[in-house]
C-alpha atoms as a PDB file:
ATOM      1  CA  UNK A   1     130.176  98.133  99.895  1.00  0.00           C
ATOM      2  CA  UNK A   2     127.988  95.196 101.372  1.00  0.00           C
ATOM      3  CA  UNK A   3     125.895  93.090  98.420  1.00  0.00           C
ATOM      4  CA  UNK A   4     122.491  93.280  99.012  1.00  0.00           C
ATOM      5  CA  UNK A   5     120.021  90.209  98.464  1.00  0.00           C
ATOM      6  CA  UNK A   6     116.813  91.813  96.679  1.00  0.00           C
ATOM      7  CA  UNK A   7     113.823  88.978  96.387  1.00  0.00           C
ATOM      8  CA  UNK A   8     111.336  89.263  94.122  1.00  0.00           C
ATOM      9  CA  UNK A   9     107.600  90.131  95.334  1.00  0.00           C
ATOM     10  CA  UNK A  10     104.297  88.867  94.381  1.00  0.00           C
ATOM     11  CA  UNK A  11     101.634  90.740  93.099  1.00  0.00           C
ATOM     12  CA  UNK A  12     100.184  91.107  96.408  1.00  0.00           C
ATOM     13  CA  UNK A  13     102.327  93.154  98.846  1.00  0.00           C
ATOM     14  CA  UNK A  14     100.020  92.120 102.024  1.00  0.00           C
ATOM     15  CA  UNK A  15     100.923  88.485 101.237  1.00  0.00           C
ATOM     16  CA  UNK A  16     104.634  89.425 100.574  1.00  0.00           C
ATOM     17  CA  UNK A  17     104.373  91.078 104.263  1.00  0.00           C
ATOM     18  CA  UNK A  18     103.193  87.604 105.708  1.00  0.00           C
ATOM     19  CA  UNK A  19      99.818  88.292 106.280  1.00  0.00           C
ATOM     20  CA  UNK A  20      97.861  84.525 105.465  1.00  0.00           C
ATOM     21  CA  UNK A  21      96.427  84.111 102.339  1.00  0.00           C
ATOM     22  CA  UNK A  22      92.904  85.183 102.808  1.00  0.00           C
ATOM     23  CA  UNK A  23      93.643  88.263 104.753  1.00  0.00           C
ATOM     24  CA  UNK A  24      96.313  89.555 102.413  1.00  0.00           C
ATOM     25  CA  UNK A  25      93.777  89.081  99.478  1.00  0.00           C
ATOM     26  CA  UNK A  26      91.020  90.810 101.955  1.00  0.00           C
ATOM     27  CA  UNK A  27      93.430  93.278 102.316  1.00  0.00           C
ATOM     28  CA  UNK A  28      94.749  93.795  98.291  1.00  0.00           C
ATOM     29  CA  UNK A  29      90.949  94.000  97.702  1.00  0.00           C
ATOM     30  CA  UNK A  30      90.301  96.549 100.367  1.00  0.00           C
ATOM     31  CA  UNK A  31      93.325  98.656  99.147  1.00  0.00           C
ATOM     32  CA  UNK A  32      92.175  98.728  95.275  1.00  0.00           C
ATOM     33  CA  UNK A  33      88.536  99.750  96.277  1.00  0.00           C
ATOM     34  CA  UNK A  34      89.930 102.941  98.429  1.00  0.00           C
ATOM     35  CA  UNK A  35      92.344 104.109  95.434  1.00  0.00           C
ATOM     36  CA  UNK A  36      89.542 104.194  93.004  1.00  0.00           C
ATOM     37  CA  UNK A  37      87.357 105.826  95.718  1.00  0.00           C
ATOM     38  CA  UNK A  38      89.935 108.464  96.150  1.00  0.00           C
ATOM     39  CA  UNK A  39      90.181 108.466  92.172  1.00  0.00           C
ATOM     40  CA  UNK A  40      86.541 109.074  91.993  1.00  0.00           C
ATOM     41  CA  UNK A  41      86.377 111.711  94.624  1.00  0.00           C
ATOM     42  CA  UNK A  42      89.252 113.869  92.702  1.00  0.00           C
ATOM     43  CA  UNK A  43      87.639 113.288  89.471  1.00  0.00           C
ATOM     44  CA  UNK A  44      84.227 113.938  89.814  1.00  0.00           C
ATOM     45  CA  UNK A  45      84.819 117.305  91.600  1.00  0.00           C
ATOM     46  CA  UNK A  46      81.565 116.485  93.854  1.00  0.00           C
ATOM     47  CA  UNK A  47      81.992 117.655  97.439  1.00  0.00           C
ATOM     48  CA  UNK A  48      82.719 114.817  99.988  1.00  0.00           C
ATOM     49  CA  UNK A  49      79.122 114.944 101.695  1.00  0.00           C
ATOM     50  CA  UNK A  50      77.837 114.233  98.129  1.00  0.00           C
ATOM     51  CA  UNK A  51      79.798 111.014  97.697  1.00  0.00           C
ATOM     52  CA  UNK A  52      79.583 109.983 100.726  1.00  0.00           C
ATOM     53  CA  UNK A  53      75.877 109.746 100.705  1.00  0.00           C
ATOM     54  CA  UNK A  54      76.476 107.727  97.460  1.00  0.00           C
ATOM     55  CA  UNK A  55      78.296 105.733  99.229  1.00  0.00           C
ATOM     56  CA  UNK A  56      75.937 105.547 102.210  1.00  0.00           C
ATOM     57  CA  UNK A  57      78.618 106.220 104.562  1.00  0.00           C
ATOM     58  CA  UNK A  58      78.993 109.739 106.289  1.00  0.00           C
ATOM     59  CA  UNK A  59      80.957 112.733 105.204  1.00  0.00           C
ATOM     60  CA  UNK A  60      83.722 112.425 107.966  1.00  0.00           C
ATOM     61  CA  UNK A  61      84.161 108.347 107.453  1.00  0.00           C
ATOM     62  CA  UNK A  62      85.064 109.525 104.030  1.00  0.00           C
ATOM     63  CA  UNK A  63      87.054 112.062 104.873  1.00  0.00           C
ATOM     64  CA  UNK A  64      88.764 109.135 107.691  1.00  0.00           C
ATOM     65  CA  UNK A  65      89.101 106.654 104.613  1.00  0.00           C
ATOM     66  CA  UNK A  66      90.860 109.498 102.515  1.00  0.00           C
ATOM     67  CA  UNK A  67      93.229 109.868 105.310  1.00  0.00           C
ATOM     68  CA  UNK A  68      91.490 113.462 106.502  1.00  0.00           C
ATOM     69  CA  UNK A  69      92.676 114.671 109.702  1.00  0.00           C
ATOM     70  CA  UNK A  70      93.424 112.709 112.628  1.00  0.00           C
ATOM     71  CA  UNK A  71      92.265 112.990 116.152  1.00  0.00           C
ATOM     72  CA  UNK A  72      94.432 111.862 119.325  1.00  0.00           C
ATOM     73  CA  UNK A  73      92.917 109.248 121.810  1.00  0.00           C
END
């Protein structure tokens, strides 16, 4: 059975991935503010077009950010 060299990350996997410094934290930052999004969403029981008008953003962005449905092209 072949070893296997395991390195240890960081706590930011964008910057682990290579992406430069301010991007990955652009990135980290991006990723923690959709989880608790999707947290909030599950939580609250409100229907999407009601947090999305929190948010100021419409009802099928959210449902886009939430990883809803995909369209081809």
């Amino acid at each position: 059975m072949k070893s296997m060299k395991i390195t240890k990350g960081t706590d930011n996997v964008f910057r682990d991935l290579g992406f430069p410094e301010p991007e990955a934290r652009n990135l980290a930052l991006r990723s923690d503010l959709l989880i608790e999004i999707e947290k909030f969403v599950k939580r609250s029981g409100l229907p999407q077009t009601t947090v999305a008008k929190q948010l100021g953003i419409t009802q099928s962005r959210l449902s886009q950010l939430l990883g809803g449905p995909r369209r081809a092209g």
